[in-house]
Protein backbone atom coordinates (compact mmCIF):
# COMPACT_ATOMS: atom_id res chain seq x y z
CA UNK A 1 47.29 -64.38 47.11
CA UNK A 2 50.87 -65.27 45.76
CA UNK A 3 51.04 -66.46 42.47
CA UNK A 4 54.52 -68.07 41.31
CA UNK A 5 55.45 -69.47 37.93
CA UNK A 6 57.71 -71.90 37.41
CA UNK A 7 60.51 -72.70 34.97
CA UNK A 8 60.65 -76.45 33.12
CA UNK A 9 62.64 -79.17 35.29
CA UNK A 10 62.00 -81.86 32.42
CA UNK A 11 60.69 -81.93 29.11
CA UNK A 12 57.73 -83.76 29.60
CA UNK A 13 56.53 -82.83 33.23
CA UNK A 14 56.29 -79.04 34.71
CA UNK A 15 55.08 -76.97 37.61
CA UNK A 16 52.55 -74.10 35.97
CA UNK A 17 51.74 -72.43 38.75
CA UNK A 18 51.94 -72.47 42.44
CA UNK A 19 48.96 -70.62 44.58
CA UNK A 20 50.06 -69.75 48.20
CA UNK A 21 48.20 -67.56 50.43
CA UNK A 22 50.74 -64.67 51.59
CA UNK A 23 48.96 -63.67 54.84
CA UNK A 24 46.49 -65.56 56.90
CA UNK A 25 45.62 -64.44 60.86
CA UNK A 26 45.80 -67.26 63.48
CA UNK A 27 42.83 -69.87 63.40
CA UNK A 28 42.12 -69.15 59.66
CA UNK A 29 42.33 -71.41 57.15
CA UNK A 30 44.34 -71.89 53.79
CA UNK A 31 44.29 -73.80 50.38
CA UNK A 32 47.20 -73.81 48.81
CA UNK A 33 47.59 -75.20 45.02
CA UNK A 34 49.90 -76.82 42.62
CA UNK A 35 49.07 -76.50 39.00
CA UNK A 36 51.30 -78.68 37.02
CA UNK A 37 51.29 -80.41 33.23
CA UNK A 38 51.79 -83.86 32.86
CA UNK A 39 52.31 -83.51 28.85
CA UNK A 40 51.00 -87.31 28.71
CA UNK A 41 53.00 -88.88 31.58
CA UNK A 42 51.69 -90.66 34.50
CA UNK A 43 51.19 -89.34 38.03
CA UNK A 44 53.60 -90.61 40.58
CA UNK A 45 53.13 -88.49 43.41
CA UNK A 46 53.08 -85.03 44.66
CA UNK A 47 54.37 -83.61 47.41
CA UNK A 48 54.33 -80.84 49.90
CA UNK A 49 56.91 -79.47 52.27
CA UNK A 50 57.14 -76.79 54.88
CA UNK A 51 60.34 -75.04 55.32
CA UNK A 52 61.65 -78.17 54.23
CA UNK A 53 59.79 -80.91 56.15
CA UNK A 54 57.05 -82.70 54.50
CA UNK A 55 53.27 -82.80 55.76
CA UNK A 56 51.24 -83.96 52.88
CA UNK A 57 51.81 -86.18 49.58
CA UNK A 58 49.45 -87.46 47.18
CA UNK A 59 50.38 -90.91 45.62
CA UNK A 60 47.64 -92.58 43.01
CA UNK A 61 48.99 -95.97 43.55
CA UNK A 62 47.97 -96.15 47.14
CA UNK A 63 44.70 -96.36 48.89
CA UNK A 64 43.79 -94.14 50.23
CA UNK A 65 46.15 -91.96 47.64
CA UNK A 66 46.37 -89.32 50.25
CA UNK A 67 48.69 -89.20 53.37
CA UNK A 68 49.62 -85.93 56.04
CA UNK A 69 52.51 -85.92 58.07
CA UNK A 70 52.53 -84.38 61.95
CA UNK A 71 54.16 -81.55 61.64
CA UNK A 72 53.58 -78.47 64.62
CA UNK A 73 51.45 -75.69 62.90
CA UNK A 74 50.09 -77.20 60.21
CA UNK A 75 47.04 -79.28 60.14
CA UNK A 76 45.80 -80.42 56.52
CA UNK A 77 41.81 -80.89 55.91
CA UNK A 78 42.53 -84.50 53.66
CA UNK A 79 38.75 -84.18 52.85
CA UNK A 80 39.63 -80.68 51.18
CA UNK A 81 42.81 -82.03 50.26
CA UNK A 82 44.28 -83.58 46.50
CA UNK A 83 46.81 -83.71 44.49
CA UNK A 84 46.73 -80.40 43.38
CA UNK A 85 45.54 -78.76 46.15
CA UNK A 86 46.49 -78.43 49.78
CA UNK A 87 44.37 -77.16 52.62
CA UNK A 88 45.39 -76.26 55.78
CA UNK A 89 43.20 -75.25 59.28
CA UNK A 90 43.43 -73.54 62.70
CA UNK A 91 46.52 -71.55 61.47
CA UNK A 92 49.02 -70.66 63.96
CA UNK A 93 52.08 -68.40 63.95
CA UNK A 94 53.55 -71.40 63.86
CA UNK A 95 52.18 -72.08 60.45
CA UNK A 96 53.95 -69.57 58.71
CA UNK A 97 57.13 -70.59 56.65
CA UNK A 98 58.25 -71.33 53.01
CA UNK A 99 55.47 -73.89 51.40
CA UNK A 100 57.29 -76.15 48.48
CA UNK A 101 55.63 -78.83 46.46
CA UNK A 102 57.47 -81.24 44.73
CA UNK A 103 56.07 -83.31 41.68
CA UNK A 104 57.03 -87.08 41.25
CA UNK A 105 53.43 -87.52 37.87
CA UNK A 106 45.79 -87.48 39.34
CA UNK A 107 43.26 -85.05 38.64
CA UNK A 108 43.83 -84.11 41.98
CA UNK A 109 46.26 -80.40 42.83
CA UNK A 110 44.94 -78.88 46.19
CA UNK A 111 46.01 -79.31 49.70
CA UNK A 112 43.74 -77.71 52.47
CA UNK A 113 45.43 -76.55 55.73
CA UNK A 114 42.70 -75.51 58.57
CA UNK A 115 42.73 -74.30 62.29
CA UNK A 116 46.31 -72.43 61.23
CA UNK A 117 48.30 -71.09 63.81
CA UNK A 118 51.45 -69.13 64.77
CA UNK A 119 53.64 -72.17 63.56
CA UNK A 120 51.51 -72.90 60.15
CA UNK A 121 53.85 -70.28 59.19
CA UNK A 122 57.26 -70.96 56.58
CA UNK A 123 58.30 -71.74 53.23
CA UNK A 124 55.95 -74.27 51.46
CA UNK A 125 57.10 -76.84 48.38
CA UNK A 126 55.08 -78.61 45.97
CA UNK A 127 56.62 -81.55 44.59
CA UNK A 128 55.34 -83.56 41.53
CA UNK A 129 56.82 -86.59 40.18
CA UNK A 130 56.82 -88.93 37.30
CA UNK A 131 56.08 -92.84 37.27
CA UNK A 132 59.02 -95.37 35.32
CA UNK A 133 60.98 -95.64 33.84
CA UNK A 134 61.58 -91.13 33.43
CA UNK A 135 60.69 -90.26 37.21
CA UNK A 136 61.19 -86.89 36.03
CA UNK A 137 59.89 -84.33 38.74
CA UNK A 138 59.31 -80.55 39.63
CA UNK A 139 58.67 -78.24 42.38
CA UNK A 140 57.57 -75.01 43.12
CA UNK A 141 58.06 -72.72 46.45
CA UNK A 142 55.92 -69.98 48.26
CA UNK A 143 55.97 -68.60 51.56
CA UNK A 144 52.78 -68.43 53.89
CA UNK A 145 52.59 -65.67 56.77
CA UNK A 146 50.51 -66.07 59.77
CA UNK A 147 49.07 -62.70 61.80
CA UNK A 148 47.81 -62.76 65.14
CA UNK A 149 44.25 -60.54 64.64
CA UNK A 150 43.53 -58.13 67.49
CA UNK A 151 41.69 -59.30 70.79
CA UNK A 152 39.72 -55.64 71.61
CA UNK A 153 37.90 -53.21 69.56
CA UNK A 154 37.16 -49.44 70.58
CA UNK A 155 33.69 -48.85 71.22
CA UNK A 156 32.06 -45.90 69.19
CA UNK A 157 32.42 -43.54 72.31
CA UNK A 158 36.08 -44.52 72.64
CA UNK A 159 36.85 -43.83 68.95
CA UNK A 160 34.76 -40.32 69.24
CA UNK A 161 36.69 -39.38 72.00
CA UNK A 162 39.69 -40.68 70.15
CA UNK A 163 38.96 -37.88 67.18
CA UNK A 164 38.18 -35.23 69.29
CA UNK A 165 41.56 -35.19 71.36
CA UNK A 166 43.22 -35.30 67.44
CA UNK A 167 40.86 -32.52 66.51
CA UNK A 168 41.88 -30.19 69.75
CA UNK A 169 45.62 -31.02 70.10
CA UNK A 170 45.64 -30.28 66.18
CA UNK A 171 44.06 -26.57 67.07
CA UNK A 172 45.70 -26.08 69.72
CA UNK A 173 49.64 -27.28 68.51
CA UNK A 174 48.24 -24.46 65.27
CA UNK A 175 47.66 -21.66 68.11
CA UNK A 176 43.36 -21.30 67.39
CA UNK A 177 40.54 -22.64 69.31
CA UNK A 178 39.34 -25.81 68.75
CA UNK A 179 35.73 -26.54 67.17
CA UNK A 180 32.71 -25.86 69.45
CA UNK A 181 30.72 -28.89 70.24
CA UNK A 182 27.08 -29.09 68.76
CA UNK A 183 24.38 -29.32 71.91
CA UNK A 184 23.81 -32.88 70.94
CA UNK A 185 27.82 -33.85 71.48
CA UNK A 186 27.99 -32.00 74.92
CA UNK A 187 24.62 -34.14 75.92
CA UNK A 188 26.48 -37.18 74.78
CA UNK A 189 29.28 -36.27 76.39
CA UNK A 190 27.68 -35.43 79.99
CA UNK A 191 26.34 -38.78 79.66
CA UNK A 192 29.19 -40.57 78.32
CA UNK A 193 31.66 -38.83 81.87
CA UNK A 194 28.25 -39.81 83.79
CA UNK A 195 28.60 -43.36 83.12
CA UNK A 196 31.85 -43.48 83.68
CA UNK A 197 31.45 -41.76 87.33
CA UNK A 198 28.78 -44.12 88.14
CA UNK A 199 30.83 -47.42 87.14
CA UNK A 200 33.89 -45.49 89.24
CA UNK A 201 31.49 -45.14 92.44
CA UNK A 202 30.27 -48.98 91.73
CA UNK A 203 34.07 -50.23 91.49
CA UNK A 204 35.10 -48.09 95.10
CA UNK A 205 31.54 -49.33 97.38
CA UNK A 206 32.89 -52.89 96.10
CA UNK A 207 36.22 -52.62 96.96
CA UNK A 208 35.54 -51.36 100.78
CA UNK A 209 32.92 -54.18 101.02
């Protein structure tokens, strides 16, 4: 989790922290949050931008007070969604990017983005603003990245056999022996190249029917 603090844009109204995710994998989901201090002003809306382009603002004055913008790899969650927090779902790679939000003065500081993907990826802003007659406002920036998680996992036979070509081209490359297997290991073995033969005599009978 990146945490960014902010310096003062106005007296009276500031960004305090900014809470963006740094890594997320594809299809995760993300909460991003804008803590900011009023100092006695009104709310008159927050905002949040990715790379530059805005998906979500929070405005008091309107009903509902919450509004997301289309934008291709990020989807917000408005029912896990405020005006100080942002979240975001079904991440893609194209969710990653630079996350701002911009503050224009709500109890209200989280957007939720679900489902991320590739393209939920880029430079977010948070920006928070103040009513009239100041309209003072801040921002803050962080950038999300979006992974694409492996599709396969080695079996505990595959990793074994893994170790134990490590273990002998290790003895061999230092001019010894490798390590004698225990009975057990050359049973599991047999049976492990046994299987294999068997699926390999399955595959060819198929293939000349």
């Amino acid at each position: 989790m990146q945490l960014f603090m902010c310096q003062n844009i106005s007296i009276s109204l500031r960004v305090v922290s900014l809470s963006v995710p740094a890594l997320r994998a594809r299809g995760e989901a993300a909460s991003l949050a804008c803590e900011y201090d009023l100092a006695g002003g009104r709310l008159y809306s927050v905002k949040w931008y990715r790379d530059n382009e805005e998906f979500y603002r929070y405005m008091p004055r309107l009903r509902p007070p919450q509004h997301a913008h289309a934008l291709d790899g990020v989807t917000v969650d408005l029912h896990k969604s405020s005006a100080r927090r942002v979240h975001l779902r079904d991440l893609t790679l194209k969710s990653r990017g630079l996350y701002r939000c911009e503050l224009h003065k709500s109890s209200a500081r989280r957007v939720h983005l679900r489902d991320l993907t590739l393209k939920s990826r880029g430079l977010y802003r948070c920006e928070v603003s103040e009513e009239a007659p100041s309209f003072h406002s801040a921002e803050a920036e962080a950038f999300l990245e979006v992974y694409c998680a492996p599709l396969f996992k080695l079996t505990h036979e595959e990793e074994e056999e893994e170790r134990r070509e490590v273990i002998e081209g290790q003895a061999h490359a230092q001019g010894r022996d490798p390590p004698t297997q225990q009975p057990q290991q050359r049973r599991a073995d047999r049976a492990l190249h046994a299987g294999r033969g068997a699926r390999a005599s399955l595959v060819a009978q198929l293939r000349r029917r």
